[in-house]
N, C-alpha and C. Protein backbone atom coordinates (compact mmCIF):
# COMPACT_ATOMS: atom_id res chain seq x y z
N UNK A 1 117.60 123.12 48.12
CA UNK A 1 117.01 121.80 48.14
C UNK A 1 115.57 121.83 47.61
N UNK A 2 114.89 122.98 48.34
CA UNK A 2 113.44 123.16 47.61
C UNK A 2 113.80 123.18 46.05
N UNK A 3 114.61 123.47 45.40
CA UNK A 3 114.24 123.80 44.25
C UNK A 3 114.36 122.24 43.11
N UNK A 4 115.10 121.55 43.71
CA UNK A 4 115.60 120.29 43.33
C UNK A 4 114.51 119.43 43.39
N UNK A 5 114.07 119.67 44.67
CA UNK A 5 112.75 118.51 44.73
C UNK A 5 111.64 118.79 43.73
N UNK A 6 111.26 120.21 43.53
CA UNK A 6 110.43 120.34 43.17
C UNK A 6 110.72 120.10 41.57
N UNK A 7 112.18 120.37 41.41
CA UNK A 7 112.75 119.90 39.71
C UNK A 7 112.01 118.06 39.73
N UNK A 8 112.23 117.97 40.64
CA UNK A 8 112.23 116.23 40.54
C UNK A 8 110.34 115.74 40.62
N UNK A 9 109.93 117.11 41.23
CA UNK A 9 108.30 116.28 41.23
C UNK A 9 108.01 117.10 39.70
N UNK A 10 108.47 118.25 39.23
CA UNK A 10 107.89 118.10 37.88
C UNK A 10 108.32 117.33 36.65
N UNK A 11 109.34 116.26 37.11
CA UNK A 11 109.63 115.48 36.19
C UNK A 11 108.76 114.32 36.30
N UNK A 12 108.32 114.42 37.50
CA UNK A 12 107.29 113.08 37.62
C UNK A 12 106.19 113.30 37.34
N UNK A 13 105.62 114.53 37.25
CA UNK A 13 104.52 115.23 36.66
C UNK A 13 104.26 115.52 35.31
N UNK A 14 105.52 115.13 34.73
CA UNK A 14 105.35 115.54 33.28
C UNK A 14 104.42 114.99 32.70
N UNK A 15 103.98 113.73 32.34
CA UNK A 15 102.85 113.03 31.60
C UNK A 15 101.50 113.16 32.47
N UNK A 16 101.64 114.12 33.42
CA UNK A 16 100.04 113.73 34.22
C UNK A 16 99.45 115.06 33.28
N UNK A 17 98.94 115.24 32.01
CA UNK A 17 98.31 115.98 31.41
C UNK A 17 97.03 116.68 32.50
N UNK A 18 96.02 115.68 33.13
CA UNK A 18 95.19 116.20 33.95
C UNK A 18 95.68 117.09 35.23
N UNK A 19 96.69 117.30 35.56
CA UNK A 19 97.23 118.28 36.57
C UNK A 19 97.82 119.28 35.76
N UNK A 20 97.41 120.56 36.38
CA UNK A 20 98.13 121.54 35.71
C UNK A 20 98.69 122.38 37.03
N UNK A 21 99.92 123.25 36.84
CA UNK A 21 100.81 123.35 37.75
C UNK A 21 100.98 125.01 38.19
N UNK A 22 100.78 125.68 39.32
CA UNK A 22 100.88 126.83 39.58
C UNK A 22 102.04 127.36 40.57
N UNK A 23 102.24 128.08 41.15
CA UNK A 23 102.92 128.18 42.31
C UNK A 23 103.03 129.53 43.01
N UNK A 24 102.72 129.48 44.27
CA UNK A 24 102.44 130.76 44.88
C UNK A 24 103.38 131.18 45.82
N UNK A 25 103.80 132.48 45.86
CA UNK A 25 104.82 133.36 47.14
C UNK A 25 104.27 133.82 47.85
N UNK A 26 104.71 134.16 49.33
CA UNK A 26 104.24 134.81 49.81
C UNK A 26 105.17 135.41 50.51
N UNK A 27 105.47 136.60 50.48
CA UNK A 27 106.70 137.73 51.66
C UNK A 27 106.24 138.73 52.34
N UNK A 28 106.60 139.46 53.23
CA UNK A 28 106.61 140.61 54.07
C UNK A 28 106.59 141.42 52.59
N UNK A 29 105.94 142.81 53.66
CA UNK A 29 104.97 143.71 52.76
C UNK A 29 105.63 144.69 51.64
N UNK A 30 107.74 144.72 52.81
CA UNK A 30 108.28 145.54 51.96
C UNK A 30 109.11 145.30 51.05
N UNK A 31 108.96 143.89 50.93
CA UNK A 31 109.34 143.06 49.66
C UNK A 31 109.18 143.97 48.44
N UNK A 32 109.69 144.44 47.89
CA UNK A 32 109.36 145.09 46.35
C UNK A 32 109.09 144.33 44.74
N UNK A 33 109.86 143.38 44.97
CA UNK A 33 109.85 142.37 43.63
C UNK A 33 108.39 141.81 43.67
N UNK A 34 108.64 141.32 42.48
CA UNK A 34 106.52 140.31 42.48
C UNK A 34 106.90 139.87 41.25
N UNK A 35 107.09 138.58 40.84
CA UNK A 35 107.59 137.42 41.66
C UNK A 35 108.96 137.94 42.45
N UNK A 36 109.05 137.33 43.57
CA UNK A 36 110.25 137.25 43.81
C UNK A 36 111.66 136.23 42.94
N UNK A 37 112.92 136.77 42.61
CA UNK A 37 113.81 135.87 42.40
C UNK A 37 113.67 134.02 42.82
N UNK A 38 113.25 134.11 43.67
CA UNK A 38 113.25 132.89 44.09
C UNK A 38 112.13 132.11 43.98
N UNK A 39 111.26 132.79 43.85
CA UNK A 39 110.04 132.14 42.76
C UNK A 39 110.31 132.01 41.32
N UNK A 40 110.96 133.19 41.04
CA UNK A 40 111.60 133.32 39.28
C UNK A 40 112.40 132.11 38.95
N UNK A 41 113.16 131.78 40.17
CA UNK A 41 114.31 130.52 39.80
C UNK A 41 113.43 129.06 39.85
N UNK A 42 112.86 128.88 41.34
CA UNK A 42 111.57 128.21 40.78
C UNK A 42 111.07 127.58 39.68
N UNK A 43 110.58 128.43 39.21
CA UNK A 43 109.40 128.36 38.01
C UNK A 43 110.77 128.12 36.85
N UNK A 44 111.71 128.28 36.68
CA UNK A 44 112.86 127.69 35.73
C UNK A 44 113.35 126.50 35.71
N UNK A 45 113.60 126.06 37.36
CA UNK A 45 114.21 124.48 37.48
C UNK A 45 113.13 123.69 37.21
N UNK A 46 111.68 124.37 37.25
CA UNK A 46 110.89 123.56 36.73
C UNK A 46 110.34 123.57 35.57
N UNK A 47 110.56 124.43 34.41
CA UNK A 47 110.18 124.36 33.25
C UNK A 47 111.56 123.63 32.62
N UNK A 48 112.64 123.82 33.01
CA UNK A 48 114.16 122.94 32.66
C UNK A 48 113.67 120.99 32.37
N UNK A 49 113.03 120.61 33.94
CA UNK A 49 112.69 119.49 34.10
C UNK A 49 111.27 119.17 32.91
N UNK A 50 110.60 120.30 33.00
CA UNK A 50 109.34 119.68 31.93
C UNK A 50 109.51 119.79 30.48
N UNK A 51 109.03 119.01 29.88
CA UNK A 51 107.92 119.18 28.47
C UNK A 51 107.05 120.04 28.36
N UNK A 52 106.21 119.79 29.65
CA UNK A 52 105.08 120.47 29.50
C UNK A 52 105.20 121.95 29.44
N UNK A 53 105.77 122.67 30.08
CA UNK A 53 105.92 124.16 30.45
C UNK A 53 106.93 124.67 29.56
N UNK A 54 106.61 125.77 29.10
CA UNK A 54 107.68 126.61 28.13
C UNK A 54 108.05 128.16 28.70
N UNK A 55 107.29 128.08 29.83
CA UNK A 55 107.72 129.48 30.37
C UNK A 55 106.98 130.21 31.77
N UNK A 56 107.01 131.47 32.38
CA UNK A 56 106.27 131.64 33.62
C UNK A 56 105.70 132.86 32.97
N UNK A 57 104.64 133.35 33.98
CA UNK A 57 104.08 134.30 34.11
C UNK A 57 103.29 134.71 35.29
N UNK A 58 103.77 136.14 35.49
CA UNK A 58 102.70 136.73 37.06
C UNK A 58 101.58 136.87 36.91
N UNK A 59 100.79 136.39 38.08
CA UNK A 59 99.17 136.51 38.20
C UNK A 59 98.77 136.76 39.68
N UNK A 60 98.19 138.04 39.56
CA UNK A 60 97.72 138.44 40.53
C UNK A 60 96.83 137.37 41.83
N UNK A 61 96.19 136.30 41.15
CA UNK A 61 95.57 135.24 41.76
C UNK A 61 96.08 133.94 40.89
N UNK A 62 95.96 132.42 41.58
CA UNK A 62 96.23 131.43 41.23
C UNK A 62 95.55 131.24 40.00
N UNK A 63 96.24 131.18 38.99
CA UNK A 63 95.27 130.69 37.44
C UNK A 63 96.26 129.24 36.92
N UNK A 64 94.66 128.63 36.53
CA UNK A 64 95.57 127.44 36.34
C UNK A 64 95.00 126.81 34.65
N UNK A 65 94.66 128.08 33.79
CA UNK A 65 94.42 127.90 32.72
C UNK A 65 95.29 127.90 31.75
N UNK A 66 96.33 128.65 32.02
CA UNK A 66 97.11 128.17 31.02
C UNK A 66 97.97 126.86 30.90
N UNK A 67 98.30 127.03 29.70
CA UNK A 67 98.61 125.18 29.20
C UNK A 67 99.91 124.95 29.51
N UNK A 68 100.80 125.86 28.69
CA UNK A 68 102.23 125.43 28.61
C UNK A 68 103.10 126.96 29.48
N UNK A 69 102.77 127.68 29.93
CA UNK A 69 103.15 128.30 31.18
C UNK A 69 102.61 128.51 32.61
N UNK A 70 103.88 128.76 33.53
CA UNK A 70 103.74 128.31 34.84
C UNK A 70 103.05 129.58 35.29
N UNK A 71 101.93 129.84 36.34
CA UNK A 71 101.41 131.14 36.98
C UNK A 71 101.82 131.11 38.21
N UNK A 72 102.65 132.21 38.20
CA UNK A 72 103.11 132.68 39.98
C UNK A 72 102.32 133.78 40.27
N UNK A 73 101.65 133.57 41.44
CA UNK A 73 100.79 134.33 42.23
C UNK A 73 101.93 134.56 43.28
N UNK A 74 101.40 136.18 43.84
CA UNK A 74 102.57 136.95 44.63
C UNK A 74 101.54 137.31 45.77
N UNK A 75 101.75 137.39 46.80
CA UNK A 75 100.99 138.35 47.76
C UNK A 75 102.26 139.07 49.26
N UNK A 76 101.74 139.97 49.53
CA UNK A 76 102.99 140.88 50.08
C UNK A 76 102.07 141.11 50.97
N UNK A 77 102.30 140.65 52.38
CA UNK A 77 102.10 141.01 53.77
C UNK A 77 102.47 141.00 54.72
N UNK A 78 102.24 141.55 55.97
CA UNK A 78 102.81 141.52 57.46
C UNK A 78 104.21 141.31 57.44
N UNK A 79 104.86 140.71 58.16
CA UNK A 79 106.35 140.07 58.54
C UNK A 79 107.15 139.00 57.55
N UNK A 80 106.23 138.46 57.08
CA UNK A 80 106.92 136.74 56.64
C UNK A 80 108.09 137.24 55.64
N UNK A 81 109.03 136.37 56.37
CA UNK A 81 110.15 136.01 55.02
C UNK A 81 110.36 135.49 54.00
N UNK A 82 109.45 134.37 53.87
CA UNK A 82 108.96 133.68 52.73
C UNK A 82 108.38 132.24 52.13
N UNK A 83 107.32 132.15 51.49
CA UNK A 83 106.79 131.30 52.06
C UNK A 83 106.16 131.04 50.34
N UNK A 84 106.97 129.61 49.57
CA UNK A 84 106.51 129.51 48.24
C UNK A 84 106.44 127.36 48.13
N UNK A 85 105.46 128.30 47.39
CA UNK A 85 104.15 126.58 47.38
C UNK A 85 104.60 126.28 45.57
N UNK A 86 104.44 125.14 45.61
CA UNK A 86 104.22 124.52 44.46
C UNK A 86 102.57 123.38 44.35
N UNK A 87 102.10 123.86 43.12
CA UNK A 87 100.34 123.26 43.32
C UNK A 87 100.30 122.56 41.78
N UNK A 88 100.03 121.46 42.04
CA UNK A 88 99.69 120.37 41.01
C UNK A 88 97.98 120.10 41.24
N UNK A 89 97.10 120.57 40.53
CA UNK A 89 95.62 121.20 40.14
C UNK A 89 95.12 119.83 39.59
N UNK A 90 94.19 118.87 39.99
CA UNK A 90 93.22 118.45 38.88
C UNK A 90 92.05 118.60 39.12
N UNK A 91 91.00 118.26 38.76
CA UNK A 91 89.52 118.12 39.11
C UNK A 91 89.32 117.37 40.06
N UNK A 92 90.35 116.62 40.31
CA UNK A 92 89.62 115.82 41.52
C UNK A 92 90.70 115.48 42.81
N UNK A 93 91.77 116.42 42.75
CA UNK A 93 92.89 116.59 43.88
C UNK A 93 93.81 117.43 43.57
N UNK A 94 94.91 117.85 44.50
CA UNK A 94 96.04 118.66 44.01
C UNK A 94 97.30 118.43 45.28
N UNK A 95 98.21 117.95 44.73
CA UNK A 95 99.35 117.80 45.16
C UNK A 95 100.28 119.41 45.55
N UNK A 96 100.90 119.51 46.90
CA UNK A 96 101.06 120.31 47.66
C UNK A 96 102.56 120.86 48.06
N UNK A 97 103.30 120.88 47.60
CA UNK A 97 105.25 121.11 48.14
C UNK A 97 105.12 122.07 48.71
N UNK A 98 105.52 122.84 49.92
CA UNK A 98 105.78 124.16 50.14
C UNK A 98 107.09 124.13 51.20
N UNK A 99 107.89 125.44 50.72
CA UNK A 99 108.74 125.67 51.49
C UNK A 99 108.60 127.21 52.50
N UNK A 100 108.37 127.21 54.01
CA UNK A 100 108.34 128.16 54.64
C UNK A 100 109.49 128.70 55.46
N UNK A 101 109.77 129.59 55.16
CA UNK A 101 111.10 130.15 55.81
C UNK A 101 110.53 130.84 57.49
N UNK A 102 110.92 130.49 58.21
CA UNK A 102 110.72 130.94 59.66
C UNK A 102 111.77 132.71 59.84
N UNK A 103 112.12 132.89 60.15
CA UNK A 103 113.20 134.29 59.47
C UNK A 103 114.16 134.12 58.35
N UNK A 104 114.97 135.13 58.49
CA UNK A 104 115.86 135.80 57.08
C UNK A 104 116.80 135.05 57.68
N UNK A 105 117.45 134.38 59.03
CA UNK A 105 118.70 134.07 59.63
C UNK A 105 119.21 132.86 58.61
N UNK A 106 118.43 131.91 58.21
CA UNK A 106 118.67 131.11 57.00
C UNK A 106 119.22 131.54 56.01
N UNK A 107 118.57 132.53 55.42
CA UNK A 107 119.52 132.83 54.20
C UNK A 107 120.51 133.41 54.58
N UNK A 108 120.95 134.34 55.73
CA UNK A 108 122.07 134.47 55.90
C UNK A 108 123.05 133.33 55.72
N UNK A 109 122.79 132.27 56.18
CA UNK A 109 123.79 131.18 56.67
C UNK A 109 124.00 130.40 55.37
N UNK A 110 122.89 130.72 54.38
CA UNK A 110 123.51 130.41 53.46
C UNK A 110 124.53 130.67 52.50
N UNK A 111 124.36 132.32 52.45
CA UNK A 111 124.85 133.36 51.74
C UNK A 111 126.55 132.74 52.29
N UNK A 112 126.57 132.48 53.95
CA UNK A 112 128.56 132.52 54.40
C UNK A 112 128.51 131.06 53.95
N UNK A 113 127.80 130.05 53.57
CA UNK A 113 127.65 128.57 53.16
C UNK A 113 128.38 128.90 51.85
N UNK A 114 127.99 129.60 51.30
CA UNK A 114 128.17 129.42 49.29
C UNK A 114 129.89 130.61 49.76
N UNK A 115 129.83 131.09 50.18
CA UNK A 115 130.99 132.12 50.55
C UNK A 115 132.32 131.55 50.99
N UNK A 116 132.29 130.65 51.76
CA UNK A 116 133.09 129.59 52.77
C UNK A 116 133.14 128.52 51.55
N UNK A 117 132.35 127.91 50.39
CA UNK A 117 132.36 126.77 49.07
C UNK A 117 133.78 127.75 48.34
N UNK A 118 133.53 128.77 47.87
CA UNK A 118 133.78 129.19 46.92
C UNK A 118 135.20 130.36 46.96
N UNK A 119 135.72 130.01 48.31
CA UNK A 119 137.03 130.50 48.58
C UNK A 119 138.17 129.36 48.18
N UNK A 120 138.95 130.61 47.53
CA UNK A 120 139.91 129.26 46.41
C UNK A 120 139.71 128.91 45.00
N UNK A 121 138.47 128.77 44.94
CA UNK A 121 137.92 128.74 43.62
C UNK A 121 137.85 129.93 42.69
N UNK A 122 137.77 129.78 40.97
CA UNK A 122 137.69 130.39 40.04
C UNK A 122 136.76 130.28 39.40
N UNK A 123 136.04 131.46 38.28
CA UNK A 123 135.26 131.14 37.94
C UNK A 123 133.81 131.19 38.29
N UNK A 124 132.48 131.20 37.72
CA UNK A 124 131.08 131.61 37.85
C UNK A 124 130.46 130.10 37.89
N UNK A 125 129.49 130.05 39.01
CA UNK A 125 128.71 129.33 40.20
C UNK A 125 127.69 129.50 40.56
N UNK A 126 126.75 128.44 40.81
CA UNK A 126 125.25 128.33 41.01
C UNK A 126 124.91 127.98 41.92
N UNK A 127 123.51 127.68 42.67
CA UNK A 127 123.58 126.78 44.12
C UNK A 127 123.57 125.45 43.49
N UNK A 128 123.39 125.08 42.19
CA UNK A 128 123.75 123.42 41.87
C UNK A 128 125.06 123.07 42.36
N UNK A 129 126.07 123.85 42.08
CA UNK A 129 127.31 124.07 41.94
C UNK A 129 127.54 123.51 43.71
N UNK A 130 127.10 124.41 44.51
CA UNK A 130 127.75 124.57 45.77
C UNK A 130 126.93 123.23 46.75
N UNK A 131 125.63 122.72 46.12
CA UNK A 131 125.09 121.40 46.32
C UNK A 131 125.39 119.99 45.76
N UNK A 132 126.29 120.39 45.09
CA UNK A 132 126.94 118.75 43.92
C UNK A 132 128.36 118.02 44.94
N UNK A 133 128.56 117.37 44.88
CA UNK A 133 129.68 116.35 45.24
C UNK A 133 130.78 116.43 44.49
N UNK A 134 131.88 117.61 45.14
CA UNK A 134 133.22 117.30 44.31
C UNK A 134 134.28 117.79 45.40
């Protein structure tokens, strides 16, 4: 669902030239990836939805200079399961989405969610797929 909404606020964001768009992760320490997948997918449903953006890139800190790609900032600490922001930047405000995961027990339940969709079925599947009406 996070990823939808946030498809849907960068479509509404597309013509605000004065906002420029970043987005930050945050996971437990023994996370190995940087970005994580799920920042990676992220930063896609939202360059899909824009004009503006043609692609992502990792940054050690929030940069919000570039024009036509997205900057994912990663940071890896303590416990957390995961915790990814979407930031719409201008000079004079910035619009805020974030999704925080409280434990991993969620994605479990998702993982038997898409598992329990897709018994019976044929064929290669997305979470659009297992979130659409059919």
């Amino acid at each position: 669902m996070f990823w939808k909404i946030s498809s849907q606020l960068a479509k509404l964001m597309d013509s605000q030239d004065a906002y420029q768009l970043g987005l930050h992760e945050l996971h437990h320490n023994q996370k190995k990836d940087a970005p994580s997948g799920t920042a990676v997918t992220l930063a896609e449903y939202m360059i899909a939805a824009s004009t503006r953006f043609h692609g992502w890139h990792a940054r050690e800190t929030m940069d919000f200079s570039s024009m036509n790609s997205i900057p994912i900032s990663s940071e890896r600490k303590g416990d957390i399961p995961g915790i990814h922001s979407v930031e719409y930047r201008s000079a004079h405000d910035r619009i805020l989405l974030t999704h925080e995961a409280f434990s991993r027990s969620g994605f479990v339940e998702g993982v038997v969610r898409a598992a329990e969709w897709l018994k019976g079925r044929k064929g290669v599947y997305g979470m659009d797929d297992l979130f659409s009406k059919d």
